[in-house]
N, C-alpha and C. Protein backbone atom coordinates (compact mmCIF):
# COMPACT_ATOMS: atom_id res chain seq x y z
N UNK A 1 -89.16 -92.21 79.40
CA UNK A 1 -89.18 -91.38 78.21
C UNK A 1 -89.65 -89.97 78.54
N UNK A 2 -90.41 -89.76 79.57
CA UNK A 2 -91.23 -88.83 79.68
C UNK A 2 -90.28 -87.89 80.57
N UNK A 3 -89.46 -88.51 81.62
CA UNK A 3 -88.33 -87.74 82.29
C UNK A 3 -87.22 -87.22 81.40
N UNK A 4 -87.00 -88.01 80.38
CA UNK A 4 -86.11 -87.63 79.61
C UNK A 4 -86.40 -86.26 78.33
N UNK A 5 -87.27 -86.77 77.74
CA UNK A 5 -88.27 -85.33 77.22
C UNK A 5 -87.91 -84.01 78.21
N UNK A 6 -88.99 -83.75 79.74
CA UNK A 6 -88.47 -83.06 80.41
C UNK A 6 -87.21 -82.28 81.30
N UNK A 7 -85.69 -83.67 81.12
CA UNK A 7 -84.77 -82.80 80.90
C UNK A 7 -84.37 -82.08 79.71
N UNK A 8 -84.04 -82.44 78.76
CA UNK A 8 -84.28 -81.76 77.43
C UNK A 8 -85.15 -80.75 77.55
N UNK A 9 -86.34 -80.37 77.17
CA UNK A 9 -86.56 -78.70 77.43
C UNK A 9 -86.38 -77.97 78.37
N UNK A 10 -86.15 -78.53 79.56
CA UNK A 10 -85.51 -77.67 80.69
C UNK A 10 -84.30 -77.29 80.31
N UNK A 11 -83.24 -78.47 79.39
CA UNK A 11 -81.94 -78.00 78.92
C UNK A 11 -82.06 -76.35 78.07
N UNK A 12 -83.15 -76.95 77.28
CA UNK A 12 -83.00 -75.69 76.32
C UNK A 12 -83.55 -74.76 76.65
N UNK A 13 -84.44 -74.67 77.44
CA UNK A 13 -85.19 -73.54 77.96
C UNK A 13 -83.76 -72.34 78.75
N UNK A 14 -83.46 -73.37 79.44
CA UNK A 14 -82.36 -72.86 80.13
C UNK A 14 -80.82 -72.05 79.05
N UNK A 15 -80.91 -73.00 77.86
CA UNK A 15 -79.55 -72.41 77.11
C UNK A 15 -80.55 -70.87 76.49
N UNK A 16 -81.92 -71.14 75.93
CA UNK A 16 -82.35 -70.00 75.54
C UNK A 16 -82.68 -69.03 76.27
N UNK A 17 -82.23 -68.96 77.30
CA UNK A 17 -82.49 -67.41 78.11
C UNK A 17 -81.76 -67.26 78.51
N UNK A 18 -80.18 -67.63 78.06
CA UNK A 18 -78.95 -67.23 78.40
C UNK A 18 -78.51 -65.86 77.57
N UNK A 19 -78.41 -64.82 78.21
CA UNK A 19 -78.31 -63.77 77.87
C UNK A 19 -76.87 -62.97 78.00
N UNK A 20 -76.65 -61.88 77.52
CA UNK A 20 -74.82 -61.16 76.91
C UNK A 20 -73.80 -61.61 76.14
N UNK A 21 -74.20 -62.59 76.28
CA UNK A 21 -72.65 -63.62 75.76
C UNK A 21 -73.46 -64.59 75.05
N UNK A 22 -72.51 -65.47 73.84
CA UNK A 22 -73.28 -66.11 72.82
C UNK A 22 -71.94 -67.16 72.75
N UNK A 23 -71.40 -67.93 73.54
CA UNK A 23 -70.21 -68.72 72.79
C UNK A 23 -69.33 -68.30 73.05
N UNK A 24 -69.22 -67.08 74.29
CA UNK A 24 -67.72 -66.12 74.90
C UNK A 24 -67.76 -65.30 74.09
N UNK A 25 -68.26 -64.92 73.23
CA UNK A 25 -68.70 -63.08 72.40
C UNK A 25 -69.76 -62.53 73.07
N UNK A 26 -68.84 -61.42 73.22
CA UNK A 26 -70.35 -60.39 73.38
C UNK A 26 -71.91 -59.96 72.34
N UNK A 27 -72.91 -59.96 72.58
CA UNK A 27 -73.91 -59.67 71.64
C UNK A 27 -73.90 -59.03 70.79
N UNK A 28 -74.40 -58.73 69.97
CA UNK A 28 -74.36 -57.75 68.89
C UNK A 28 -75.01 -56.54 69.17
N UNK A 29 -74.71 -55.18 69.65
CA UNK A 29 -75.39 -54.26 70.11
C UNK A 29 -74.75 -54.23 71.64
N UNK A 30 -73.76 -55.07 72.15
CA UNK A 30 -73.15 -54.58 73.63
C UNK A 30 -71.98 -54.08 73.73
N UNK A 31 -71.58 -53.48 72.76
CA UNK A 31 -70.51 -53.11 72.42
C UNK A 31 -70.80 -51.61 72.64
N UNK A 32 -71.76 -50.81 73.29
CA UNK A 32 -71.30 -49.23 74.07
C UNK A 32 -70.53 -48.68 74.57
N UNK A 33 -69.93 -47.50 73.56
CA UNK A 33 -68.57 -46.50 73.90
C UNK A 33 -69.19 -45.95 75.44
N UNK A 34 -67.84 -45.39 75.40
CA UNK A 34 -68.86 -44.54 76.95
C UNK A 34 -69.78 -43.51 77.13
N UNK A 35 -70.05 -42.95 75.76
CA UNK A 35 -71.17 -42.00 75.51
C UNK A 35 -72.50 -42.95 74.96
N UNK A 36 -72.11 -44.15 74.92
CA UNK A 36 -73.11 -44.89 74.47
C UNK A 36 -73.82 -45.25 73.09
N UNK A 37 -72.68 -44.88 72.03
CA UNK A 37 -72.39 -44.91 70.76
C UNK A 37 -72.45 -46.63 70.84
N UNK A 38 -72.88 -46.84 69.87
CA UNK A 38 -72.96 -48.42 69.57
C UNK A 38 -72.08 -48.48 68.57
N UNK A 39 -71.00 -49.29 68.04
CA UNK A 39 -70.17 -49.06 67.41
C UNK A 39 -70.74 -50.30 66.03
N UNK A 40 -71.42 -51.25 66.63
CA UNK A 40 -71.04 -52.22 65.61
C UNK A 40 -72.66 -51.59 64.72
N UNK A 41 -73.55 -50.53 65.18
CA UNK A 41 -74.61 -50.03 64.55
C UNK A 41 -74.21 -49.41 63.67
N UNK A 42 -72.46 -48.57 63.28
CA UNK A 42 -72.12 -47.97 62.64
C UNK A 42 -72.15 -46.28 63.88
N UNK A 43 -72.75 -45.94 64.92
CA UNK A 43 -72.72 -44.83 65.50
C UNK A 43 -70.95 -44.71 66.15
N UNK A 44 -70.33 -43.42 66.09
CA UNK A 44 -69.37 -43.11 66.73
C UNK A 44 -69.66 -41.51 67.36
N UNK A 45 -68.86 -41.76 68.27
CA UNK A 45 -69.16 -40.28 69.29
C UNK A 45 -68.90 -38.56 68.20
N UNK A 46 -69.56 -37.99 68.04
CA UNK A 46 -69.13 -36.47 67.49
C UNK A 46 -68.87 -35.74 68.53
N UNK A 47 -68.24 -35.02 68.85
CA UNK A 47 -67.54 -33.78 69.73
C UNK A 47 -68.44 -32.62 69.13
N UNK A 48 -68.46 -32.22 68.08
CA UNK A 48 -69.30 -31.03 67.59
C UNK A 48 -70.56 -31.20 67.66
N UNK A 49 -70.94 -32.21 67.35
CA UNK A 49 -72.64 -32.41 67.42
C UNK A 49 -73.12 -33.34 68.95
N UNK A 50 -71.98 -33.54 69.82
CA UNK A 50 -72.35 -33.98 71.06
C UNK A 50 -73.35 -34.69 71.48
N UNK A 51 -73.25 -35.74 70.01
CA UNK A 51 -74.01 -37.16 70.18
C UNK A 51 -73.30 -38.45 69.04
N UNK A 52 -74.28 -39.27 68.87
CA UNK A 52 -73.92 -40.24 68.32
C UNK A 52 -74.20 -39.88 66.99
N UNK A 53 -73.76 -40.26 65.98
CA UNK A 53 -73.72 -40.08 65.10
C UNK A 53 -72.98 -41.25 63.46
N UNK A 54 -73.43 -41.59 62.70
CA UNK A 54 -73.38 -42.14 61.88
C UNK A 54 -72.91 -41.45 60.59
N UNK A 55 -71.14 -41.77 60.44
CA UNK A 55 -70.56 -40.16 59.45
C UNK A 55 -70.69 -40.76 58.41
N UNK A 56 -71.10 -41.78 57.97
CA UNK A 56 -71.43 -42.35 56.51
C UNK A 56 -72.72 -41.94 55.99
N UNK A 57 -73.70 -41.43 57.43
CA UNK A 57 -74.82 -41.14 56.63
C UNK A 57 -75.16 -39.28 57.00
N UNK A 58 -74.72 -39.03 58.43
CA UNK A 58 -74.52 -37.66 58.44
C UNK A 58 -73.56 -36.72 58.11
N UNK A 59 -72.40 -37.28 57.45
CA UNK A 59 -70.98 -36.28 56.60
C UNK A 59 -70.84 -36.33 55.45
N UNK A 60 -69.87 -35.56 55.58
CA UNK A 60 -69.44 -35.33 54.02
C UNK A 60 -68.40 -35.74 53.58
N UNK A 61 -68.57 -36.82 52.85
CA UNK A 61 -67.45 -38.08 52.24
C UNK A 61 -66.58 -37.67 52.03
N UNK A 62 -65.10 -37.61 51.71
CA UNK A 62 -64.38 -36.93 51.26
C UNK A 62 -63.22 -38.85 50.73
N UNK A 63 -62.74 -38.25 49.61
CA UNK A 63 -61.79 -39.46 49.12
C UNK A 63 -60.22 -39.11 49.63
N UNK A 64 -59.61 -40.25 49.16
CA UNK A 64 -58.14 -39.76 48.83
C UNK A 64 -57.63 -38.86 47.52
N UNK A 65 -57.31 -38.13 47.27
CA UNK A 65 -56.74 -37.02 46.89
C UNK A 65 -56.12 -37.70 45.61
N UNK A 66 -55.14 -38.94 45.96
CA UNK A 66 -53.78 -39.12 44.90
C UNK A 66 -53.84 -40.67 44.92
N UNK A 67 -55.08 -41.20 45.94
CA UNK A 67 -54.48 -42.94 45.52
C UNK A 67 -56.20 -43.35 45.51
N UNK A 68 -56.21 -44.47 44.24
CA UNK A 68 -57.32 -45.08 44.22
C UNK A 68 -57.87 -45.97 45.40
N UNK A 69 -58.41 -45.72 45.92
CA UNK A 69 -59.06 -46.69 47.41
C UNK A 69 -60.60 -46.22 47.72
N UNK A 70 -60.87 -47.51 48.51
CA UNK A 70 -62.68 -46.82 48.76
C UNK A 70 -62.46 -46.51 49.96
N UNK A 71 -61.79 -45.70 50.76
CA UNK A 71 -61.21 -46.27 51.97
C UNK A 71 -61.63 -44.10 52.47
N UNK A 72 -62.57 -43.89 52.82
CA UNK A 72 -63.02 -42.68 52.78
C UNK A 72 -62.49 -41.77 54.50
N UNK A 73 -62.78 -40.48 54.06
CA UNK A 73 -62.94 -39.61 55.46
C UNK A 73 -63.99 -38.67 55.67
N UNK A 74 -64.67 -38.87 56.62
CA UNK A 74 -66.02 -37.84 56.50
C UNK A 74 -65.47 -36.41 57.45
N UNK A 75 -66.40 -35.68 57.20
CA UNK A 75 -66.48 -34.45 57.86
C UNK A 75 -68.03 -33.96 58.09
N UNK A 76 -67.86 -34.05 59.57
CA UNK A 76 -69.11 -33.21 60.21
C UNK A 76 -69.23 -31.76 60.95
N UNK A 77 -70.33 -31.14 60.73
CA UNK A 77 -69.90 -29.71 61.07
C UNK A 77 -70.56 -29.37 62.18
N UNK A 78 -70.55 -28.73 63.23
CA UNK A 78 -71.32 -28.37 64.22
C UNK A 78 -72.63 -27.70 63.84
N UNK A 79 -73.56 -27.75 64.58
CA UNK A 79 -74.81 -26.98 63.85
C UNK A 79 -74.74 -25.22 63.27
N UNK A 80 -73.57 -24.34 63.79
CA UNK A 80 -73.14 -23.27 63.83
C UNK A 80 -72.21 -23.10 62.75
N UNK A 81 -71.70 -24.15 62.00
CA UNK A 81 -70.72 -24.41 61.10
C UNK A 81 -69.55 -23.65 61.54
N UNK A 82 -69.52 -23.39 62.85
CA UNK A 82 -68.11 -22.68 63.18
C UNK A 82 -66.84 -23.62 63.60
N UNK A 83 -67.27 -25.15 63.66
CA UNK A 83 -66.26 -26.20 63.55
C UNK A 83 -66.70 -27.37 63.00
N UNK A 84 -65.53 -27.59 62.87
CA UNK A 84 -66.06 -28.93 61.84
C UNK A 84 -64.81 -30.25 61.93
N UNK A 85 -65.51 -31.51 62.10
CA UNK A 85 -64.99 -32.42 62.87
C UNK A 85 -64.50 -33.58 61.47
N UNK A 86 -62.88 -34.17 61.85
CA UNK A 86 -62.99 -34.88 60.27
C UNK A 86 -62.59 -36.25 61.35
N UNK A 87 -63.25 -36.83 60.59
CA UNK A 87 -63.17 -38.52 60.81
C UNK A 87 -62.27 -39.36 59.88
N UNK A 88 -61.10 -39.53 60.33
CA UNK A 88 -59.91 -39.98 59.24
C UNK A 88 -60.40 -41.23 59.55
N UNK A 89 -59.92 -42.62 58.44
CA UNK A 89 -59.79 -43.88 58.58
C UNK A 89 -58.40 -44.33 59.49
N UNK A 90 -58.57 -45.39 60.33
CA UNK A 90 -58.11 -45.89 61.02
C UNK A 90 -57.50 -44.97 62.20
N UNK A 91 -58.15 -43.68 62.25
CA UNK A 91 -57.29 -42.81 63.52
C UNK A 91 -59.23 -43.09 64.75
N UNK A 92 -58.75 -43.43 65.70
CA UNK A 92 -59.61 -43.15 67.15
C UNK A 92 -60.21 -41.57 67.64
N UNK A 93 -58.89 -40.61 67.28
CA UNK A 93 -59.31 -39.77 67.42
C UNK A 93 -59.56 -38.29 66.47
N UNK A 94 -60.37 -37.38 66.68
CA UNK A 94 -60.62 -36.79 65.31
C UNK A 94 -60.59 -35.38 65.68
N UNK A 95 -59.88 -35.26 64.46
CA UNK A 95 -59.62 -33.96 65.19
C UNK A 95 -60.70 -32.65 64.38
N UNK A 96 -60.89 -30.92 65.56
CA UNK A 96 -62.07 -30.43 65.32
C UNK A 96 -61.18 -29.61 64.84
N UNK A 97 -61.70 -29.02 63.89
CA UNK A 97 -61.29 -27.35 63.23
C UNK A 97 -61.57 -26.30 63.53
N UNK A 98 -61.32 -25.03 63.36
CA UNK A 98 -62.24 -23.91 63.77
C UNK A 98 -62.13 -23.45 62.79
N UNK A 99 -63.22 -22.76 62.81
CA UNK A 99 -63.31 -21.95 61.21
C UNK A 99 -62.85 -20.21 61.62
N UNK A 100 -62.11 -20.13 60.21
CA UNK A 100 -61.59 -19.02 60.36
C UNK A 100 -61.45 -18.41 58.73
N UNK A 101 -62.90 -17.53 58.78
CA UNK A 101 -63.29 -16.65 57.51
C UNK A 101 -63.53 -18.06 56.64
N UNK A 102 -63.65 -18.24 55.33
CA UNK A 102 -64.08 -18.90 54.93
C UNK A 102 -63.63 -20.89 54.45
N UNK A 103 -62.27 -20.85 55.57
CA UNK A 103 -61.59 -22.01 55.96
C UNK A 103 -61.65 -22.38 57.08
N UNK A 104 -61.49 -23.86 57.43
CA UNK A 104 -61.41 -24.41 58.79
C UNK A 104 -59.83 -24.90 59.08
N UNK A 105 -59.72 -24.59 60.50
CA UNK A 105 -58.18 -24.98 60.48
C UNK A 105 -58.05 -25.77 61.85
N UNK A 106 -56.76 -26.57 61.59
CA UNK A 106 -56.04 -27.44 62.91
C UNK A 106 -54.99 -27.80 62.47
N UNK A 107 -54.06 -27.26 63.00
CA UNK A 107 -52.52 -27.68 62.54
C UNK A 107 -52.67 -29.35 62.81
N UNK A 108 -52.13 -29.96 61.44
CA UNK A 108 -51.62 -29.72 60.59
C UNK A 108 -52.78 -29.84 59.11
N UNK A 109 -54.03 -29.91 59.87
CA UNK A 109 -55.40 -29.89 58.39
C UNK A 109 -55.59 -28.65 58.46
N UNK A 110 -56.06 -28.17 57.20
CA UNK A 110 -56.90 -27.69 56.62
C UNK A 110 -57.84 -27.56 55.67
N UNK A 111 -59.31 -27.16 56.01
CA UNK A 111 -60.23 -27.87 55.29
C UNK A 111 -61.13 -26.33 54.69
N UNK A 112 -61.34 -26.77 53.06
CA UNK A 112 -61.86 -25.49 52.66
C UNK A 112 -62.56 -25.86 51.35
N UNK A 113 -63.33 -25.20 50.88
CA UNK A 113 -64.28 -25.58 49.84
C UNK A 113 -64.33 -24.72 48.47
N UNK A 114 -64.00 -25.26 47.37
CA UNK A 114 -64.07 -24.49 46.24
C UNK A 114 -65.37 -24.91 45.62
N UNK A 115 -64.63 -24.47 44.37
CA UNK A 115 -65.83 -24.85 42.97
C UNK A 115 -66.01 -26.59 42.87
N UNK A 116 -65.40 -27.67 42.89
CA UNK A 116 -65.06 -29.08 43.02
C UNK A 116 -65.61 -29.38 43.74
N UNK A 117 -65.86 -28.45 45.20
CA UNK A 117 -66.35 -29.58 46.60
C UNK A 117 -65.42 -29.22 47.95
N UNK A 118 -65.22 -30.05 48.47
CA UNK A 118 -64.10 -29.76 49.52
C UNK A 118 -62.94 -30.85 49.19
N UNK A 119 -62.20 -29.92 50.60
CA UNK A 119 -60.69 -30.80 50.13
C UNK A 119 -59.64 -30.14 51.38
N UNK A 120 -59.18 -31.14 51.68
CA UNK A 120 -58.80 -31.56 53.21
C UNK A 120 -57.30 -31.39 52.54
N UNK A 121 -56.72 -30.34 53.57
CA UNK A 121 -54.96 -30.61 53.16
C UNK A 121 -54.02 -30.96 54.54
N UNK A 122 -52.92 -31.35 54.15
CA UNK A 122 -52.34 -31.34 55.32
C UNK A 122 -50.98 -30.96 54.71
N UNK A 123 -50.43 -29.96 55.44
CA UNK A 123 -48.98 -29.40 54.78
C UNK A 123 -49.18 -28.80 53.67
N UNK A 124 -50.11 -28.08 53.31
CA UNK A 124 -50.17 -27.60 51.68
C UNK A 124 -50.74 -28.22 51.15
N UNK A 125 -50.19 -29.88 51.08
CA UNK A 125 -50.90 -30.51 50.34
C UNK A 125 -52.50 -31.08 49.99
N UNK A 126 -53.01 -31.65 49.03
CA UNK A 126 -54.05 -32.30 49.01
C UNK A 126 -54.08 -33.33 49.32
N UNK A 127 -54.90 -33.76 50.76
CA UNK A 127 -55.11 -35.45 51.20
C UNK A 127 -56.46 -36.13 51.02
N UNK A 128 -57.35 -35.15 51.08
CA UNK A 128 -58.91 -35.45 50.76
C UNK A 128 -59.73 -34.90 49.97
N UNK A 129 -60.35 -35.18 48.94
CA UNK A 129 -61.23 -34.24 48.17
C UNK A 129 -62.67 -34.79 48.02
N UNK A 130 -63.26 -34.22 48.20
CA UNK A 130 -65.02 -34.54 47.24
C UNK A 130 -64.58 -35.90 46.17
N UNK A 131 -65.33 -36.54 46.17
CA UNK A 131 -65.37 -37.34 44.75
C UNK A 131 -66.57 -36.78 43.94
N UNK A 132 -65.18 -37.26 42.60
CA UNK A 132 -66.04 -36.44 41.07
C UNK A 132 -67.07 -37.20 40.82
N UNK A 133 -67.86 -36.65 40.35
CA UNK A 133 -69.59 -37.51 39.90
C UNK A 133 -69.04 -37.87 38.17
């Protein structure tokens, strides 16, 4: 009985200090971009602010324009506000603006701020705006 006891916590001793992997998944938190953005923390890489960053809690929300969805795009600005970085849904990569007089531009966005808030166009059009309170 007493050998048997002692395989048993050796079993478990042994499964509990099995470390990275949980069942063939990776851990929660080993998931580091190559700047070292943790993705599943909510951090993704900024180019303008040349760190990690969290655009749900450091940007500026912006909605869809013309269709009801919660399905958002942030915008972050460099500390100089001379560019400013938009984080579309489902795109990897994001593209930076430069500001030019009191608009930011990148073919084919442009991003500029009235009385409403801001509002992200592409082609003329309106694709992103502030949401109304």
């Amino acid at each position: 009985m007493k050998k048997l006891f002692l395989i048993i916590a050796t079993a478990l001793t042994v499964v509990s200090c099995h470390t990275g992997k949980q069942a063939g998944k990776p851990m929660l938190g080993a998931d580091r971009d190559r700047h070292g953005c943790i993705a599943s923390a909510g951090y993704t890489w900024s180019k303008v602010r040349k760190d990690c960053v969290r655009t749900f809690e450091e940007g500026i929300r912006l909605v869809p324009a013309h269709v009801k969805t919660s399905v958002a795009a942030y915008v972050i600005f460099s500390p100089d506000q001379e560019r400013a970085e938009v984080f579309l849904p489902g795109q990897k990569k994001h593209p930076v603006l430069k500001r030019k007089g009191g608009i930011w531009k990148k073919k084919p966005y442009v991003l500029a701020k009235n009385k409403n808030g801001w509002i992200l166009k592409t082609g003329g059009t309106d694709v992103y705006v502030s949401p109304q309170k």
